[in-house]
Protein backbone atom coordinates (compact mmCIF):
# COMPACT_ATOMS: atom_id res chain seq x y z
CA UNK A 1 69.73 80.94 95.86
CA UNK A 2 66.66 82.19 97.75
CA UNK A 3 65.35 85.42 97.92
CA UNK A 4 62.26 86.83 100.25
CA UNK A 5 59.55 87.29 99.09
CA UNK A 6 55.66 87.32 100.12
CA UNK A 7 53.45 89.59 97.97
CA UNK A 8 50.55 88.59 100.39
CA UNK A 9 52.06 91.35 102.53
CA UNK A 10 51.04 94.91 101.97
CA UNK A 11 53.70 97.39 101.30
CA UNK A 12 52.32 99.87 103.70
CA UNK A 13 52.41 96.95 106.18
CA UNK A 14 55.88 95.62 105.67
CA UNK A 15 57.37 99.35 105.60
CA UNK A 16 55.77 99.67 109.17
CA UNK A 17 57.09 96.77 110.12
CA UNK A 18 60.54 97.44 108.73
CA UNK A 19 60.86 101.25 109.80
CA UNK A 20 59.97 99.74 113.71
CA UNK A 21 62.51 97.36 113.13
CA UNK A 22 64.92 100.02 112.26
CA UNK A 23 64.22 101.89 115.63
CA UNK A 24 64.95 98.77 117.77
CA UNK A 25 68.30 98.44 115.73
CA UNK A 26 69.53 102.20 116.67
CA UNK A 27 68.37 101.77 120.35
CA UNK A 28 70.15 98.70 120.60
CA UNK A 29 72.98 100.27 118.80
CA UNK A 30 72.67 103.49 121.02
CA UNK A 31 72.87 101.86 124.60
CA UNK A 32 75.78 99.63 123.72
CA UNK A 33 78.33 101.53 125.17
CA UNK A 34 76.49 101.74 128.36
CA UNK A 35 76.29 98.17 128.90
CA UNK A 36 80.01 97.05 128.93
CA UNK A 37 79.99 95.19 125.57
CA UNK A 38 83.40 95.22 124.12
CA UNK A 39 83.09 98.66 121.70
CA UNK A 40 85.32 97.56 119.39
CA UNK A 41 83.59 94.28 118.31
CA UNK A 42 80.64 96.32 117.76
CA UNK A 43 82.62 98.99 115.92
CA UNK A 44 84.13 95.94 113.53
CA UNK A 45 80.55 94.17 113.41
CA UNK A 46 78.89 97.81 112.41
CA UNK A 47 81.98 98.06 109.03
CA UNK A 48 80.96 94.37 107.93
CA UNK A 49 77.43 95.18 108.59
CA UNK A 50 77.74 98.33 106.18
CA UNK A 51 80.15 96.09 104.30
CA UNK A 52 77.45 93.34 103.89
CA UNK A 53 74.26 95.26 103.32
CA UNK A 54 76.47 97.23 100.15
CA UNK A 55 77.34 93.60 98.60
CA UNK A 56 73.50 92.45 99.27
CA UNK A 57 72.00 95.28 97.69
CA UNK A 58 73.74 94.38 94.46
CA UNK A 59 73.15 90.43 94.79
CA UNK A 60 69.57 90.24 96.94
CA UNK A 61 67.86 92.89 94.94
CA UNK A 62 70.28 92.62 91.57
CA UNK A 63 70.72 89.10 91.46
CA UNK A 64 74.21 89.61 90.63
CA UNK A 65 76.95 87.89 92.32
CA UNK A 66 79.95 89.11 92.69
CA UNK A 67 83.12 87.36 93.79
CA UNK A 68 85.46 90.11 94.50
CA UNK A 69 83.47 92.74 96.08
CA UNK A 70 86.83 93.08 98.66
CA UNK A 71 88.59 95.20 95.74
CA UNK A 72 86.30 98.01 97.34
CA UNK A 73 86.49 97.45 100.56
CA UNK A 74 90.52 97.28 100.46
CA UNK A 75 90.94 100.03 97.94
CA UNK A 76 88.77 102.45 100.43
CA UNK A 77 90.98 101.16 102.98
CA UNK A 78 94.59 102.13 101.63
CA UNK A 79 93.51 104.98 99.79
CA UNK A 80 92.51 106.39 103.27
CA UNK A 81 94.84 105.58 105.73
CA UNK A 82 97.58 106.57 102.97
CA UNK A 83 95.92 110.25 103.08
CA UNK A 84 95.16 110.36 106.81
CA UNK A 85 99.47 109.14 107.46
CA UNK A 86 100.96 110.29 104.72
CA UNK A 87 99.15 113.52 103.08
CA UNK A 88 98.14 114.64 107.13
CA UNK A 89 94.23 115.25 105.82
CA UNK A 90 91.40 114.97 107.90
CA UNK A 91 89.46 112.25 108.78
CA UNK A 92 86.59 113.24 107.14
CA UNK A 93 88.55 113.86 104.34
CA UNK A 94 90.41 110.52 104.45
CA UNK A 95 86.81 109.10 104.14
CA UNK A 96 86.29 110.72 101.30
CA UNK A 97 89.17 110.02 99.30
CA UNK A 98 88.64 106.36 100.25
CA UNK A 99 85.00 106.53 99.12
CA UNK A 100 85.79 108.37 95.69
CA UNK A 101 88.43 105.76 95.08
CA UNK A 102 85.89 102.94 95.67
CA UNK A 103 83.80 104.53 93.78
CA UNK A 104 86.00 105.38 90.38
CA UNK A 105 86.97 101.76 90.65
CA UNK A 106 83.29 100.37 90.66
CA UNK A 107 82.75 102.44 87.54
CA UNK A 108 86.02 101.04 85.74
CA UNK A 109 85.27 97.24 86.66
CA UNK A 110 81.39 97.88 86.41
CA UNK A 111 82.01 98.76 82.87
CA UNK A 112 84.03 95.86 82.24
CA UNK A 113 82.13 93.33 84.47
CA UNK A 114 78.32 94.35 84.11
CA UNK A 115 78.90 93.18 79.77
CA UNK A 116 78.19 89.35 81.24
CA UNK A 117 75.71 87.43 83.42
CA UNK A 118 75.70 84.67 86.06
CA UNK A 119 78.89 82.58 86.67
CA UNK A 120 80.84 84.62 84.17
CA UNK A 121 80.26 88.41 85.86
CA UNK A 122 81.49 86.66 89.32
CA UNK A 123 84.46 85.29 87.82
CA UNK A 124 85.42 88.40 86.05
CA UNK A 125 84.83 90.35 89.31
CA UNK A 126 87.15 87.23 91.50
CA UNK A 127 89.86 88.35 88.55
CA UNK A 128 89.79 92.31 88.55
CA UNK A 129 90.08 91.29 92.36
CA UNK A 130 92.64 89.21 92.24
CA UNK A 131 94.69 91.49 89.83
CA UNK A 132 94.32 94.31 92.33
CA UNK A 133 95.65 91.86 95.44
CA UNK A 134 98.87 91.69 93.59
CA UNK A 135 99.12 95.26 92.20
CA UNK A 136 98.67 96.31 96.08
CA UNK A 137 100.91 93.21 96.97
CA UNK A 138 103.88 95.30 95.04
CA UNK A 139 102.86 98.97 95.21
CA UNK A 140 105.44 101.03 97.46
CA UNK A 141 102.01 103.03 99.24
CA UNK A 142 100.63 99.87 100.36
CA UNK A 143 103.77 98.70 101.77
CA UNK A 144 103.12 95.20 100.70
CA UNK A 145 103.21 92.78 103.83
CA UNK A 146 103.29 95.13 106.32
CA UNK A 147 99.89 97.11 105.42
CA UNK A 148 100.06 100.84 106.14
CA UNK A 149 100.44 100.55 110.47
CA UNK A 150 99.55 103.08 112.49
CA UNK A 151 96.98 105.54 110.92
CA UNK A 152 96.02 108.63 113.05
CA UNK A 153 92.81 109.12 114.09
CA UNK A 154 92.39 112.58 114.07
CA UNK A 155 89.68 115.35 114.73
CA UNK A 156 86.51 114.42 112.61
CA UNK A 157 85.34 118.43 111.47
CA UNK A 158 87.87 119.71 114.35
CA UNK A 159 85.22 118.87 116.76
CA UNK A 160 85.16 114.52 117.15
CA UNK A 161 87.84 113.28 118.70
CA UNK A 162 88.48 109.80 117.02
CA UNK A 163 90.93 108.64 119.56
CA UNK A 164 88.29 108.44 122.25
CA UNK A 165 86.33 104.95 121.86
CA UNK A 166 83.48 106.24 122.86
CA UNK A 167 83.31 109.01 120.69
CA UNK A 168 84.44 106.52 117.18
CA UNK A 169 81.72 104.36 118.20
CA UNK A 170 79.49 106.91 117.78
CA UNK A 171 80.73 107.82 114.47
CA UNK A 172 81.04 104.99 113.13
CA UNK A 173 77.52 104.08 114.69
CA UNK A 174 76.20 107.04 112.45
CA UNK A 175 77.93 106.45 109.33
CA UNK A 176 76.56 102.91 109.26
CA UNK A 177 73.22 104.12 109.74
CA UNK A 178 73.59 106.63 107.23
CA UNK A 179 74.60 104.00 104.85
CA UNK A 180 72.21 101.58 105.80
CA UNK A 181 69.26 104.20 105.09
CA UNK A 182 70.73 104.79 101.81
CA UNK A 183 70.55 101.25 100.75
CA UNK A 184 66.75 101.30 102.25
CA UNK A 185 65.80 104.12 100.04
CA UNK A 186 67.33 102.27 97.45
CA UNK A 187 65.44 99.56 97.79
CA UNK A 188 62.26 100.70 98.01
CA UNK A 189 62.72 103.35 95.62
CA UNK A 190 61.25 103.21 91.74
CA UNK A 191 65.19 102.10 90.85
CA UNK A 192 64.81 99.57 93.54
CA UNK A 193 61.46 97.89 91.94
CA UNK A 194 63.32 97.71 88.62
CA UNK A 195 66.19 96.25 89.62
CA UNK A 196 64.03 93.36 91.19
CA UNK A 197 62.25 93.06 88.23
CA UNK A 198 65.31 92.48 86.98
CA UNK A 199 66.47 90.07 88.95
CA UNK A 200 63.01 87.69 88.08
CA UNK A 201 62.77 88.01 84.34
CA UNK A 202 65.65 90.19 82.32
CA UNK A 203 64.16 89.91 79.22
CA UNK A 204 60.60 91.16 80.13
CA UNK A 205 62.59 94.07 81.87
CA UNK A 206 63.82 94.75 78.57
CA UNK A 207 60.53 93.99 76.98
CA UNK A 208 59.07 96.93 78.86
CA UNK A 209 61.84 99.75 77.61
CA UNK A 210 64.13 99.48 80.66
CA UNK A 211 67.60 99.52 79.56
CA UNK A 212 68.40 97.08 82.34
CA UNK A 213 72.36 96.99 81.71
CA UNK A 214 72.04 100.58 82.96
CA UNK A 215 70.71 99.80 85.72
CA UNK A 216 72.85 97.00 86.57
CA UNK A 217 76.04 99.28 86.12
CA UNK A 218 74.16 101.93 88.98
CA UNK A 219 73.72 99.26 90.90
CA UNK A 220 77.42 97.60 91.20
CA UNK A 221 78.66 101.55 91.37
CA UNK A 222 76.63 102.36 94.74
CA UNK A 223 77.34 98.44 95.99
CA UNK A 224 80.93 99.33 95.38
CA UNK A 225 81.00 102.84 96.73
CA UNK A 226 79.21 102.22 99.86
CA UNK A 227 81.19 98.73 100.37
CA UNK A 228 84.57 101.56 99.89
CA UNK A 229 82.73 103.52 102.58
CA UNK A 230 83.01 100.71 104.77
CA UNK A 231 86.48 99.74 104.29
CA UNK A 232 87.35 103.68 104.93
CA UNK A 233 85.56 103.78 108.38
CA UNK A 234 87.45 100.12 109.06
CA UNK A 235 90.71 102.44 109.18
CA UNK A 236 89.65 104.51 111.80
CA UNK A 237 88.75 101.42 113.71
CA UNK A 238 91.72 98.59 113.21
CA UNK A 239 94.10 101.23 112.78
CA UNK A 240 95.76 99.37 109.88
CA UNK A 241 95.57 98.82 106.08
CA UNK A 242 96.49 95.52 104.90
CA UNK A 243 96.14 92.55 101.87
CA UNK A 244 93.61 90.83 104.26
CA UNK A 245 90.83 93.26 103.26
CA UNK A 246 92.31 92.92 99.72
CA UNK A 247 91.99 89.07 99.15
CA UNK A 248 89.62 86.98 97.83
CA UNK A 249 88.65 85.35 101.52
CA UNK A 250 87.65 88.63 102.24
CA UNK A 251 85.06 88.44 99.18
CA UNK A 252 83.89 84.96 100.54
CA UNK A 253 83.14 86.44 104.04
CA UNK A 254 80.82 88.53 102.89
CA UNK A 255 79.20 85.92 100.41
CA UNK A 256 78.76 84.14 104.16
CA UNK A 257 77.57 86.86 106.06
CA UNK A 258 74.72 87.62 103.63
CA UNK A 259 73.62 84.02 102.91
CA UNK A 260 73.98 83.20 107.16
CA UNK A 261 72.12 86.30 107.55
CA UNK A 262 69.57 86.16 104.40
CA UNK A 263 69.84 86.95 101.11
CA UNK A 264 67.70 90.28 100.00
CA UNK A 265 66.11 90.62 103.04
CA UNK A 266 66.85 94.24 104.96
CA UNK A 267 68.20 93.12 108.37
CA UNK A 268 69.53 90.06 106.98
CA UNK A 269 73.36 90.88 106.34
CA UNK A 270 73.64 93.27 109.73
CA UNK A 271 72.39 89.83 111.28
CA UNK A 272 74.73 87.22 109.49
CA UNK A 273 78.12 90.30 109.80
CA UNK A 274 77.47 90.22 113.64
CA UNK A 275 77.60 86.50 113.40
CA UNK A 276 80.29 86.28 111.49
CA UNK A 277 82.58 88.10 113.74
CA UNK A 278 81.26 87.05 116.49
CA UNK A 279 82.22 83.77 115.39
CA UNK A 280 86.02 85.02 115.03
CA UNK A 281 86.21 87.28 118.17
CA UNK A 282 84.65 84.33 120.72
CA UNK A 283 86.37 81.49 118.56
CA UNK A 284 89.60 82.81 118.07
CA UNK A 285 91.20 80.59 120.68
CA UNK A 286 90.40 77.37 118.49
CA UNK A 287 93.44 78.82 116.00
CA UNK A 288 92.81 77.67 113.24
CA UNK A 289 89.89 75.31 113.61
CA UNK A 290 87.62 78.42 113.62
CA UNK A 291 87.04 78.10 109.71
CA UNK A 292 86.40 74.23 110.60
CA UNK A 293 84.13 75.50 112.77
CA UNK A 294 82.70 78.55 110.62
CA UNK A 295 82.42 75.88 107.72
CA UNK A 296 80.23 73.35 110.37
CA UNK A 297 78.01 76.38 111.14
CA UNK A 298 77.46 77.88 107.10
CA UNK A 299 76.68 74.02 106.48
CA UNK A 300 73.56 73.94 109.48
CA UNK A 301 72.58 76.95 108.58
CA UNK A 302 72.35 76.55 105.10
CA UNK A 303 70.32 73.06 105.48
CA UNK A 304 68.48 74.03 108.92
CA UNK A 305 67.86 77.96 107.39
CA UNK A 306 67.40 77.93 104.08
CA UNK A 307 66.67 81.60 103.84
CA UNK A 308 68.88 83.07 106.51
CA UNK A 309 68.35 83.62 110.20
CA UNK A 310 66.10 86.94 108.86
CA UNK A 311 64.79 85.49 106.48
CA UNK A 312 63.44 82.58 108.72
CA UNK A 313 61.94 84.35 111.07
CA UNK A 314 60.18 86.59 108.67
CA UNK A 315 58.69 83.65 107.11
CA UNK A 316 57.69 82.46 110.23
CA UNK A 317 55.76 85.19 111.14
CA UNK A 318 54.32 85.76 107.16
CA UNK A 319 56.53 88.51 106.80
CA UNK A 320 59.52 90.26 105.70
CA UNK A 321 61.51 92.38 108.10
């Protein structure tokens, strides 16, 4: 796989470049309910952005691949809307049970997964996945099938008004901003450089006195947690909990956002998410020839833009977004 890099650009440089960039993006992000765009594609784009940029952070900086990243995202999902229906909590309280179960679970499966490397961590990650599809398939609170239907939206701090598009937007607008910052940080943060030096050369990491499984274990817990943030804010937005956001497809959609988009580049996944769905909102009249269709597209892209659509325009221009 191909990462992004160019060491010819200075760091000062590229964090100019990259904090301008991040300006544009909230503008953009700002005026879209002014211009008549459909709010809740954007709203749905903005989780799988989040969603995306969590499950990069952990393979584009990491270099580890994991195949069931959607445990998080669906665990988030029905821990939430089971405490906004069922225990009558808050939304921002919803959020935050759904984030503190994502987060408990990345540290249970981290532990178990982050003891291998390569094709054997994502196969241990696609089965701790897989295992929680069908625990959640026959768990009473998850109401199998039918998802959890009808979650309120609520008051966010007795003040938001959730039910209002206009007003979610904006919230969820925030939150993924929030979260998107936090990965930034991450990344260009002294955890951030280690964790790409892990990625190149393991060994010399370990050479050096970092205890790099350490690392690796921090790193799947705050991919996890902030994918579970994701999947919590998804509630508010679909209005539903179900075994979609639970299965293993799920996991693959966000392999393809991330690669479509480019792989450990900033913008890259927030790129390749609005793609994505995009792809299923404008396509959804093909049935289902849209993942015909989807497949056609990952298969150009992959041989026309080898390093994402980010990624190929920050080469173009010598450098990285």
């Amino acid at each position: 796989m191909t990462t992004i890099t160019d060491n010819a650009v200075p760091v000062k440089g590229r964090t100019s470049d990259e904090m301008i960039a991040f300006v544009v993006m909230t503008v953009l992000l700002a005026i879209v309910p002014l211009t008549g765009i459909y709010p809740y594609f954007v709203m749905q784009a903005l989780c799988f952005a989040l969603f995306a940029c969590a499950f990069n952070l952990l393979i584009g900086y990491g270099g580890l691949l994991s195949f069931g990243h959607a445990m998080f995202l669906g665990t988030a999902g029905y821990v939430s809307a089971h405490a906004l229906k069922v225990w009558g909590l808050s939304p921002e309280l919803g959020i935050i049970a759904g984030v503190a179960a994502a987060c408990a679970l990345s540290v249970v499966t981290g532990l178990i997964a982050i003891r291998r490397q390569g094709i054997y961590f994502a196969m241990i990650t696609l089965a701790l996945s897989q295992l929680l599809f069908f625990i959640y398939l026959q768990t009473p609170f998850t109401h199998g099938e039918d998802g959890i239907q009808g979650i309120p939206q609520g008051m966010m701090f007795g003040v938001f008004d959730l039910s209002k598009p206009t007003t979610l937007y904006y919230v969820v607008m925030v939150i993924f901003l929030l979260g998107f910052l936090l990965i930034y940080r991450a990344i260009n943060s002294p955890f951030g450089e280690v964790l790409k030096s892990i990625r190149e050369n393991e060994q010399r990491a370990i050479s050096l006195g970092y205890k790099t499984d350490q690392y690796k274990l921090l790193a799947f817990i705050l991919s996890g947690t902030l994918a579970g943030l994701a999947g919590a804010v998804k509630v508010f937005v679909a209005q539903n909990a179900s075994l979609t956001d639970v299965h293993w497809t799920m996991s693959g959609e966000v392999v393809l956002m991330t690669l479509v988009g480019g792989l450990g580049s900033v913008f890259g996944p927030v790129v390749g998410a609005f793609v994505i769905i995009a792809m299923q909102q404008y396509l959804a009249g093909f049935g289902q020839w849209v993942t015909v269709i989807q497949g056609a597209i990952f298969v150009i892209c992959v041989l026309t833009f080898r390093r994402g659509v980010i990624g190929e325009i920050a080469h173009f221009f010598k450098r990285s977004l």
